[in-house]
C-alpha atoms as a PDB file:
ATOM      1  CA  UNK A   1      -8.235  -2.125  -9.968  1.00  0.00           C
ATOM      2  CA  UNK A   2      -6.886  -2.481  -6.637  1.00  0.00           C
ATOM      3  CA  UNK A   3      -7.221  -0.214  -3.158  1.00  0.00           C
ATOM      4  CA  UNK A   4      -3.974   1.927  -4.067  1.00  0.00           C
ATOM      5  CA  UNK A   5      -5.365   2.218  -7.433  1.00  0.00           C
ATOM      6  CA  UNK A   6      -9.086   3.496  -5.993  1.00  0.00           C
ATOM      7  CA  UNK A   7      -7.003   5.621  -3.810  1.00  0.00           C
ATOM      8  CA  UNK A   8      -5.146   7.482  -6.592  1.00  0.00           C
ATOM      9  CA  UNK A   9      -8.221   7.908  -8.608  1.00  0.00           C
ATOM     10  CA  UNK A  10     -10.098   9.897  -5.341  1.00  0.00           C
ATOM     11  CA  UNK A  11      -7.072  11.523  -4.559  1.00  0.00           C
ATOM     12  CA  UNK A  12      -7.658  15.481  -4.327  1.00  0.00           C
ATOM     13  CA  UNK A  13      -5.854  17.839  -6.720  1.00  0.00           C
ATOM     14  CA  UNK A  14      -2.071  18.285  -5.027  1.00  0.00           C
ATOM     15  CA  UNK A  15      -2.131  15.232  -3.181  1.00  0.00           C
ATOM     16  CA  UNK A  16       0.055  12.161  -3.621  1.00  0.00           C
ATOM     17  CA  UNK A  17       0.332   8.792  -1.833  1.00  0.00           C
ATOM     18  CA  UNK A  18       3.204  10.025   0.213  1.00  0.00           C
ATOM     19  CA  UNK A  19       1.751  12.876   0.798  1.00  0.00           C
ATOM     20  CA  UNK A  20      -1.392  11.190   2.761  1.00  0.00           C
ATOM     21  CA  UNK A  21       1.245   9.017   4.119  1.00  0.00           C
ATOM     22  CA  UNK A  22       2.923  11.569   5.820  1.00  0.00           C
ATOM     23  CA  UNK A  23      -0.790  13.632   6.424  1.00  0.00           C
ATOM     24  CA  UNK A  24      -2.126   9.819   8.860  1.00  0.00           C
ATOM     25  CA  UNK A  25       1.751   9.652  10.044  1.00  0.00           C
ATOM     26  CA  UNK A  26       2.123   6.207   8.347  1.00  0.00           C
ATOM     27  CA  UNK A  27       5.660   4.922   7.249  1.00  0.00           C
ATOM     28  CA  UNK A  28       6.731   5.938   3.658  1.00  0.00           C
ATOM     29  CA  UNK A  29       5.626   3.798   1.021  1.00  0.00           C
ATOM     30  CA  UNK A  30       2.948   2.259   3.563  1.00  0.00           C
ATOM     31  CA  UNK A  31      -0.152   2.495   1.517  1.00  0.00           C
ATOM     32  CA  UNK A  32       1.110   1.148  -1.624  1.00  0.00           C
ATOM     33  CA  UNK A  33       1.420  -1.822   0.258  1.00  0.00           C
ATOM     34  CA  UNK A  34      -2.262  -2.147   0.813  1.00  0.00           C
ATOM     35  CA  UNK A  35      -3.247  -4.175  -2.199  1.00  0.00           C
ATOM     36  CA  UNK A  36      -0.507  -6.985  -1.097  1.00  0.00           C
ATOM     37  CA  UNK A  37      -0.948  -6.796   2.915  1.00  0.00           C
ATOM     38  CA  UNK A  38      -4.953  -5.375   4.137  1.00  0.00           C
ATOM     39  CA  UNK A  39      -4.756  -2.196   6.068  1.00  0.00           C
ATOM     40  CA  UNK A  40      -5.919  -2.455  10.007  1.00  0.00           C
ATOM     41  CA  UNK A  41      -9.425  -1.157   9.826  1.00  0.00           C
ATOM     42  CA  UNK A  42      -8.611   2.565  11.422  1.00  0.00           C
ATOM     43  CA  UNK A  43      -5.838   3.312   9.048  1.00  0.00           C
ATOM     44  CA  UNK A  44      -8.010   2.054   6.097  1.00  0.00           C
ATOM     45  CA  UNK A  45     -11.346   4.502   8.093  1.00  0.00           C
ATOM     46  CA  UNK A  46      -8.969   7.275   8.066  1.00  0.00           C
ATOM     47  CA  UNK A  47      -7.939   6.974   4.374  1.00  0.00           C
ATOM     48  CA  UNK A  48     -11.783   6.302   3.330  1.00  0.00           C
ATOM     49  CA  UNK A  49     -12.861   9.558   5.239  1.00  0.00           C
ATOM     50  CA  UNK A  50     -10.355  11.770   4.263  1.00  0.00           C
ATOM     51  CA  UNK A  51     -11.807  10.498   0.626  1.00  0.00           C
ATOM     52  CA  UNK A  52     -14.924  11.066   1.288  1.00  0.00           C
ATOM     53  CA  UNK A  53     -15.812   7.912  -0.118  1.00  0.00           C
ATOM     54  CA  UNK A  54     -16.735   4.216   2.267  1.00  0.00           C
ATOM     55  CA  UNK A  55     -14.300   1.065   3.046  1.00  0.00           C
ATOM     56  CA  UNK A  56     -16.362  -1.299   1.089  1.00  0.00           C
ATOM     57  CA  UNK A  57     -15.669   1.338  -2.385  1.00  0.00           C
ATOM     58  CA  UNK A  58     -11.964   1.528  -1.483  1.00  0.00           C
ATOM     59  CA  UNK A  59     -11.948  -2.761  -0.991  1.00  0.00           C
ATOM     60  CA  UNK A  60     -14.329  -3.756  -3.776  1.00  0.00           C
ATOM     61  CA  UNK A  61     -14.401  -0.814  -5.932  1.00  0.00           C
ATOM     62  CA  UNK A  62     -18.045  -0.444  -4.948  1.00  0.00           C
ATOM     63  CA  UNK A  63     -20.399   1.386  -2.011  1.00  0.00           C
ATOM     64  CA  UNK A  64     -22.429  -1.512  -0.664  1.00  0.00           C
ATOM     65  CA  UNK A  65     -25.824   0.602  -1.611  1.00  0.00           C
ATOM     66  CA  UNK A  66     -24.893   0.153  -5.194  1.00  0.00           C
ATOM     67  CA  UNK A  67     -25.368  -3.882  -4.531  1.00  0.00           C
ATOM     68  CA  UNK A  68     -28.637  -4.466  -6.594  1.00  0.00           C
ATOM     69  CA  UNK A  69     -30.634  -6.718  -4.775  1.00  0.00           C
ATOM     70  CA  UNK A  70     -33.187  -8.676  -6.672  1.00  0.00           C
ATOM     71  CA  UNK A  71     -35.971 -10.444  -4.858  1.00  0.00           C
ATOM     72  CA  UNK A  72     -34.402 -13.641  -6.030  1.00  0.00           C
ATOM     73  CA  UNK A  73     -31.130 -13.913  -4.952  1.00  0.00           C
ATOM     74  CA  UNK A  74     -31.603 -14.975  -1.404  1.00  0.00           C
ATOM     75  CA  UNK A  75     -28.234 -15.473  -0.791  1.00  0.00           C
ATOM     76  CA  UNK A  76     -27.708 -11.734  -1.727  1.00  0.00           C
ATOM     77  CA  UNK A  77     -30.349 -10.909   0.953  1.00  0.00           C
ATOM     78  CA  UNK A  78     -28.919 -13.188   3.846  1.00  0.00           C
ATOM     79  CA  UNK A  79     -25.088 -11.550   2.708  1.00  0.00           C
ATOM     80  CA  UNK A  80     -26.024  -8.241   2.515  1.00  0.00           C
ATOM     81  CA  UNK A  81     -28.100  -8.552   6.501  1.00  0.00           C
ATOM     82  CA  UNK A  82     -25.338 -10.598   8.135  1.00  0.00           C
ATOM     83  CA  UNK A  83     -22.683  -7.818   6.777  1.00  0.00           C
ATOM     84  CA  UNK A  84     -25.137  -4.679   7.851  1.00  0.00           C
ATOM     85  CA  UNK A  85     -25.290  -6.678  11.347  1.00  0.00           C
ATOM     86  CA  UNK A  86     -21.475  -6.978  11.563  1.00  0.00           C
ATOM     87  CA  UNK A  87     -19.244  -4.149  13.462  1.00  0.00           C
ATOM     88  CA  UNK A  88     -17.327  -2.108  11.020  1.00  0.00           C
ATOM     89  CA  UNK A  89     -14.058  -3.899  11.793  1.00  0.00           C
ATOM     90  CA  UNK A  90     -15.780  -7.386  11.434  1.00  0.00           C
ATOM     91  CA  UNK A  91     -17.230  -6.043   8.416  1.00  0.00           C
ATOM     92  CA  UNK A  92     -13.547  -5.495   6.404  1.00  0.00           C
ATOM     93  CA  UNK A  93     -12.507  -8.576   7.332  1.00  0.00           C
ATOM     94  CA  UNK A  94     -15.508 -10.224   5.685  1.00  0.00           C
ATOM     95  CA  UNK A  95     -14.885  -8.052   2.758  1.00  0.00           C
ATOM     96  CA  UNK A  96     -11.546  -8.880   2.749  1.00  0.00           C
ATOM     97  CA  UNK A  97     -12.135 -12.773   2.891  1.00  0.00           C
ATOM     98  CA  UNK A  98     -14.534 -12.673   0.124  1.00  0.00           C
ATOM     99  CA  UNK A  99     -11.970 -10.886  -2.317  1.00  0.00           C
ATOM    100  CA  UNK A 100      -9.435 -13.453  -1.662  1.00  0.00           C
ATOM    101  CA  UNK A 101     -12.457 -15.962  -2.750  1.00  0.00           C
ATOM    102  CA  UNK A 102     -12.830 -14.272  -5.592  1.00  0.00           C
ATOM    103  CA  UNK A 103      -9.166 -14.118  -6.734  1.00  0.00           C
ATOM    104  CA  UNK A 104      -9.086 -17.898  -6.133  1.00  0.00           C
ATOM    105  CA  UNK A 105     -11.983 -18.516  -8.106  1.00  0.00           C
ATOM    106  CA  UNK A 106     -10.696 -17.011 -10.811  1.00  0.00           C
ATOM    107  CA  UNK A 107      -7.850 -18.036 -10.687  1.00  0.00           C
ATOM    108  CA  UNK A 108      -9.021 -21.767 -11.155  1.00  0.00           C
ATOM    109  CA  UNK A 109     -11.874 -21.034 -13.797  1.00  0.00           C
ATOM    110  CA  UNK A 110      -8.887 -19.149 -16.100  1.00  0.00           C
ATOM    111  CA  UNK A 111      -6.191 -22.510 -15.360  1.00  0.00           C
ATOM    112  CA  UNK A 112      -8.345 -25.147 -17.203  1.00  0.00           C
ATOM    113  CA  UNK A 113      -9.064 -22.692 -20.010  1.00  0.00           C
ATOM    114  CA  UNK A 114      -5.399 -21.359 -20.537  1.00  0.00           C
ATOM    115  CA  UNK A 115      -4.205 -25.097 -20.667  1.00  0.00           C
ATOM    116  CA  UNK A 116      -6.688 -25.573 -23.486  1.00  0.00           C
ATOM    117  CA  UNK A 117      -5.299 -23.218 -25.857  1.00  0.00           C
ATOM    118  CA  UNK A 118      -1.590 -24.037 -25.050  1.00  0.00           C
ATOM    119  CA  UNK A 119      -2.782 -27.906 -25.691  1.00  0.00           C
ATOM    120  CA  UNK A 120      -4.598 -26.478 -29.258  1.00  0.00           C
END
């Protein structure tokens, strides 16, 4: 599920996509656009408050309190304090970064497999 998809889903009884579009002043068709091109960190704020829900849920589908950190992943711990030390705009772009890691980590642990099974 993407941010225009999370979007939708919180998206109060009545209102529509274009509807918040025209609500922030944005151009029509602007935020269904956000899954392929990152908002600027206001206009995503903005959406996120009129929600009533955070940046990180609308980015990663998740609040960052619902993280569950276990006393040993350390690399959790060290994440989790450089992103609460970051500014908020700092903060999306992190966010942001580590999505696109994620997508390209996927995207080379499902190559090798798919290969497989055309080869079988």
């Amino acid at each position: 599920m993407g941010i225009v998809d999370r979007i939708r889903e919180r998206l109060p009884k009545g209102e529509s996509l274009a509807s918040l579009e025209k609500r922030f002043g944005y151009s029509s068709s602007y935020i269904r656009k956000w899954d392929d091109a990152l908002p600027s960190a206001d206009r995503l704020y903005q959406v996120a408050s009129f929600l009533s829900v955070s940046m990180e849920y609308l980015l990663i589908g998740e609040e960052i309190s619902d993280v569950n950190l276990s006393n040993s992943d350390s690399n959790l711990r060290k994440l989790t304090d450089i992103y609460i030390n970051l500014p908020e705009d700092e903060r999306i772009l992190l966010v942001a970064e580590a999505v696109k890691i994620q997508k390209t980590v996927k995207q080379t642990v499902q190559t090798p497999i798919n290969k497989q099974n055309k080869l079988a």
